[in-house]
C-alpha atoms as a PDB file:
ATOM      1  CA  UNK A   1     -42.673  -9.189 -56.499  1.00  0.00           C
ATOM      2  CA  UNK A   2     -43.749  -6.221 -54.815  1.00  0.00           C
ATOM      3  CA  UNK A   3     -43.087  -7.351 -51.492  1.00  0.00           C
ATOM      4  CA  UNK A   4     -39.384  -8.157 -52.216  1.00  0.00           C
ATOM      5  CA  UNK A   5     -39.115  -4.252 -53.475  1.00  0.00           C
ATOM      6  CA  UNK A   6     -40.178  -2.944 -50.276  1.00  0.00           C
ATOM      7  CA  UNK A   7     -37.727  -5.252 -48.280  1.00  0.00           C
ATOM      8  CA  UNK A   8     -34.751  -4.778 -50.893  1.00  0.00           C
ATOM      9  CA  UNK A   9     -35.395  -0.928 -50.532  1.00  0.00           C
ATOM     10  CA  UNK A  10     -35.813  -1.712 -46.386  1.00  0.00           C
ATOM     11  CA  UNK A  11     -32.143  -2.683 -46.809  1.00  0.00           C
ATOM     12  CA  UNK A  12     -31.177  -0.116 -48.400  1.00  0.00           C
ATOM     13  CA  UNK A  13     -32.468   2.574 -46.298  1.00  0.00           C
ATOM     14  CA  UNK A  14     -30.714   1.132 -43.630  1.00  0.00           C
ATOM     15  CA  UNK A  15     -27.455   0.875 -45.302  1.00  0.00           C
ATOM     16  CA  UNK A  16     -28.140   4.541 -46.315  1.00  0.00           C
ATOM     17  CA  UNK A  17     -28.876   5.212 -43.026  1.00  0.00           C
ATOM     18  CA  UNK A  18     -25.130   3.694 -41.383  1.00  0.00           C
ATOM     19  CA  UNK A  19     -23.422   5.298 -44.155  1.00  0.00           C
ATOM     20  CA  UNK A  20     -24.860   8.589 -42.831  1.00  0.00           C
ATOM     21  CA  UNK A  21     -24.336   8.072 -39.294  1.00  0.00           C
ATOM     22  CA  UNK A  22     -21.032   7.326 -40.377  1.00  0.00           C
ATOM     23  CA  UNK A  23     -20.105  10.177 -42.506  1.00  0.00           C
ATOM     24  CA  UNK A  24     -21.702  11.889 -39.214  1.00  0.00           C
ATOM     25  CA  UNK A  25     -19.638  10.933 -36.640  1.00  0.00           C
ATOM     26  CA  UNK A  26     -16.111  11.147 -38.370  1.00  0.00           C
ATOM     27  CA  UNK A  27     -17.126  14.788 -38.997  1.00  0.00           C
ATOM     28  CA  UNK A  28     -17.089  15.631 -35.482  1.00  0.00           C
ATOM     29  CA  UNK A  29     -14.469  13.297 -34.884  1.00  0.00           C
ATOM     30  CA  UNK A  30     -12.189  15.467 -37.153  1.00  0.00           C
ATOM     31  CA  UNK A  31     -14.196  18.527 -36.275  1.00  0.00           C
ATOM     32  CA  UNK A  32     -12.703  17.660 -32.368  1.00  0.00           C
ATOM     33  CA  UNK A  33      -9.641  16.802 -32.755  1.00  0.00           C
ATOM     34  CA  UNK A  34      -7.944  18.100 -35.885  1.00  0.00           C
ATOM     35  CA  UNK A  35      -5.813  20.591 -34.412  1.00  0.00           C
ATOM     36  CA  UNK A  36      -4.730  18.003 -31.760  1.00  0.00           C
ATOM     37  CA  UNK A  37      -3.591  15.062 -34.701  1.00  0.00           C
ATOM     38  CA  UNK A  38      -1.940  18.196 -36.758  1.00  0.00           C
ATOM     39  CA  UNK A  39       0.126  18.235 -33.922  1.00  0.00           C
ATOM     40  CA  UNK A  40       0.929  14.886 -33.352  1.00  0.00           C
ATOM     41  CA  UNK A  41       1.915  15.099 -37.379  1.00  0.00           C
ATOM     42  CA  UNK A  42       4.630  17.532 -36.798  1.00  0.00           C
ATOM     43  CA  UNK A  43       5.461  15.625 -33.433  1.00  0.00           C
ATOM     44  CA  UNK A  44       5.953  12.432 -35.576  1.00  0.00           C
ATOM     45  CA  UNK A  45       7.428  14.044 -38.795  1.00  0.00           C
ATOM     46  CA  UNK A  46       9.969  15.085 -36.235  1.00  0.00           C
ATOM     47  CA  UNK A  47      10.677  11.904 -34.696  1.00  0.00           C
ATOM     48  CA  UNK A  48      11.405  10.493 -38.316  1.00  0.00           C
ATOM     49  CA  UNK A  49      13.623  13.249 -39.041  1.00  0.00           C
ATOM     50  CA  UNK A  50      15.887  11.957 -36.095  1.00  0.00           C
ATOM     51  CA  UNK A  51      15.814   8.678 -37.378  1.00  0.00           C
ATOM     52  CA  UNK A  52      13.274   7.373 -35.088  1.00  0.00           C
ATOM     53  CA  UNK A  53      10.545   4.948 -36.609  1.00  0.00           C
ATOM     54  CA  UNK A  54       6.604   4.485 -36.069  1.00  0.00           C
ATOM     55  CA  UNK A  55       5.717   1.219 -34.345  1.00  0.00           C
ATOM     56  CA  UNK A  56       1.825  -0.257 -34.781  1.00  0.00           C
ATOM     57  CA  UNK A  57      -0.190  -2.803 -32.930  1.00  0.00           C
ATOM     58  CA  UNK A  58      -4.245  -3.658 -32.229  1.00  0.00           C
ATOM     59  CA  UNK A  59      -6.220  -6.430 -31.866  1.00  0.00           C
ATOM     60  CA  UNK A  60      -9.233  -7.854 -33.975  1.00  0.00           C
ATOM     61  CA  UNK A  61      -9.844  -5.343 -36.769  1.00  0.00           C
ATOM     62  CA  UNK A  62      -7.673  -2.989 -35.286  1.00  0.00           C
ATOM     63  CA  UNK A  63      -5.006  -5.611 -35.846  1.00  0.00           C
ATOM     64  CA  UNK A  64      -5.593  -5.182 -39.722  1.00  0.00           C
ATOM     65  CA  UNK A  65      -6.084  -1.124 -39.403  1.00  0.00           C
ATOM     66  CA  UNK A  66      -2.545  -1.197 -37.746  1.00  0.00           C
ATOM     67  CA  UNK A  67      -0.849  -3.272 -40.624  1.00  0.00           C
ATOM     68  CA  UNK A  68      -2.562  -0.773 -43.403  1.00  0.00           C
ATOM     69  CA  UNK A  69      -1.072   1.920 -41.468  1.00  0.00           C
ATOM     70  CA  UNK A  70       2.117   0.519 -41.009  1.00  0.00           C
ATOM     71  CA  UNK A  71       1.938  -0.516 -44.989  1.00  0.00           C
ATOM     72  CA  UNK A  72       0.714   3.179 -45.225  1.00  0.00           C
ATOM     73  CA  UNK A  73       3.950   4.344 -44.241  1.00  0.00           C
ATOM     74  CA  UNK A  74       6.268   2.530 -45.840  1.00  0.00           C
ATOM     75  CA  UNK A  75       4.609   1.724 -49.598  1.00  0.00           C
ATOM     76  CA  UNK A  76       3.378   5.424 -49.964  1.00  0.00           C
ATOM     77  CA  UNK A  77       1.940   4.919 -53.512  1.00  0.00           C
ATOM     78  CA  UNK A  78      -1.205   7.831 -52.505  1.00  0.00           C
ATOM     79  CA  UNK A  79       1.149  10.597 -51.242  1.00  0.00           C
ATOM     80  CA  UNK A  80       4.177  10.109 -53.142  1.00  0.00           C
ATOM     81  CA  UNK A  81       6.004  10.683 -51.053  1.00  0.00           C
ATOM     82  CA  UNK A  82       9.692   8.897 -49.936  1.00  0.00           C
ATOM     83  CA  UNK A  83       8.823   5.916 -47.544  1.00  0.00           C
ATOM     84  CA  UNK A  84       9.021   6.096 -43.575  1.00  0.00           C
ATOM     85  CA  UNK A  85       9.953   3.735 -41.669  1.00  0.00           C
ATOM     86  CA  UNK A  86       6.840   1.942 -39.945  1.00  0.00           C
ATOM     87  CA  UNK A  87       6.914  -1.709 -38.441  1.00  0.00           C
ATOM     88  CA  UNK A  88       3.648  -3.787 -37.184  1.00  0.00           C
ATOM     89  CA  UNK A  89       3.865  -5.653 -34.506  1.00  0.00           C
ATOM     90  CA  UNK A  90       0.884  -7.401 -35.187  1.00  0.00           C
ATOM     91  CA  UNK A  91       2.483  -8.861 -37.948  1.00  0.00           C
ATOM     92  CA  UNK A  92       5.547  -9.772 -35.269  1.00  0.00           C
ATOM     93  CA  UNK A  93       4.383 -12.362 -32.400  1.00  0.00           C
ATOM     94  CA  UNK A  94       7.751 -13.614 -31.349  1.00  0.00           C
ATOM     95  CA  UNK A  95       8.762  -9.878 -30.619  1.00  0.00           C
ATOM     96  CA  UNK A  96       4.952  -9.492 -29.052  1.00  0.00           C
ATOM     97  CA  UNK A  97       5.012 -12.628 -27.176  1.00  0.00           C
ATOM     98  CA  UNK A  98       8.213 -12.186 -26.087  1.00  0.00           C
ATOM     99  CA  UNK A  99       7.809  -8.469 -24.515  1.00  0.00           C
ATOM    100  CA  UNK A 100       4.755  -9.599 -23.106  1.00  0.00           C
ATOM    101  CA  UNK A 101       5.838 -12.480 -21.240  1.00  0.00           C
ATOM    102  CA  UNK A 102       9.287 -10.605 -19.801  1.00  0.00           C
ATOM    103  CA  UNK A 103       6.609  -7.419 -19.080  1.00  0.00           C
ATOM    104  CA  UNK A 104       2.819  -7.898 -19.196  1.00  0.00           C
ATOM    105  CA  UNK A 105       0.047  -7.983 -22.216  1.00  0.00           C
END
């Protein structure tokens, strides 16, 4: 029994640990580049002022981060706020397909 204490709390050191290092590193992510994503807010609050709308895409999990964004956008039930227009194109493959056969992946 005692063995399978030390190896549960093994485990959960290192899950402490990754939490950590993760908590870590989006601090100086934000810490870097705050002032640089305020401004792309305003730049994109902007653009959806004129009408214009937010377009998403990735690939693997960033496939899925893009479609939460996109979702994000549109079904603001955190902010309340009025819904922007956002489409994902990972959720599109004929319009993905077809740009990236007449262009280039």
């Amino acid at each position: 029994m005692q063995c399978e204490m030390n190896r549960v709390d093994t485990v959960r050191d290192k899950i402490m640990r990754k939490c950590h290092e993760s908590m870590e590193m989006k601090e100086r992510f934000f810490d870097k580049y705050a002032g640089e994503i305020e401004s792309l807010c305003a730049d994109m609050a902007e653009r959806f002022k004129n009408g214009r709308k937010l377009y998403v895409i990735g690939n693997g999990g960033s496939a899925c981060d893009a479609v939460h964004v996109a979702v994000e956008f549109v079904h603001p039930i955190i902010e309340k706020r009025k819904p922007l227009p956002a489409i994902s194109l990972v959720t599109d493959m004929a319009t993905v397909t077809a740009i990236s056969n007449d262009i280039d992946f």
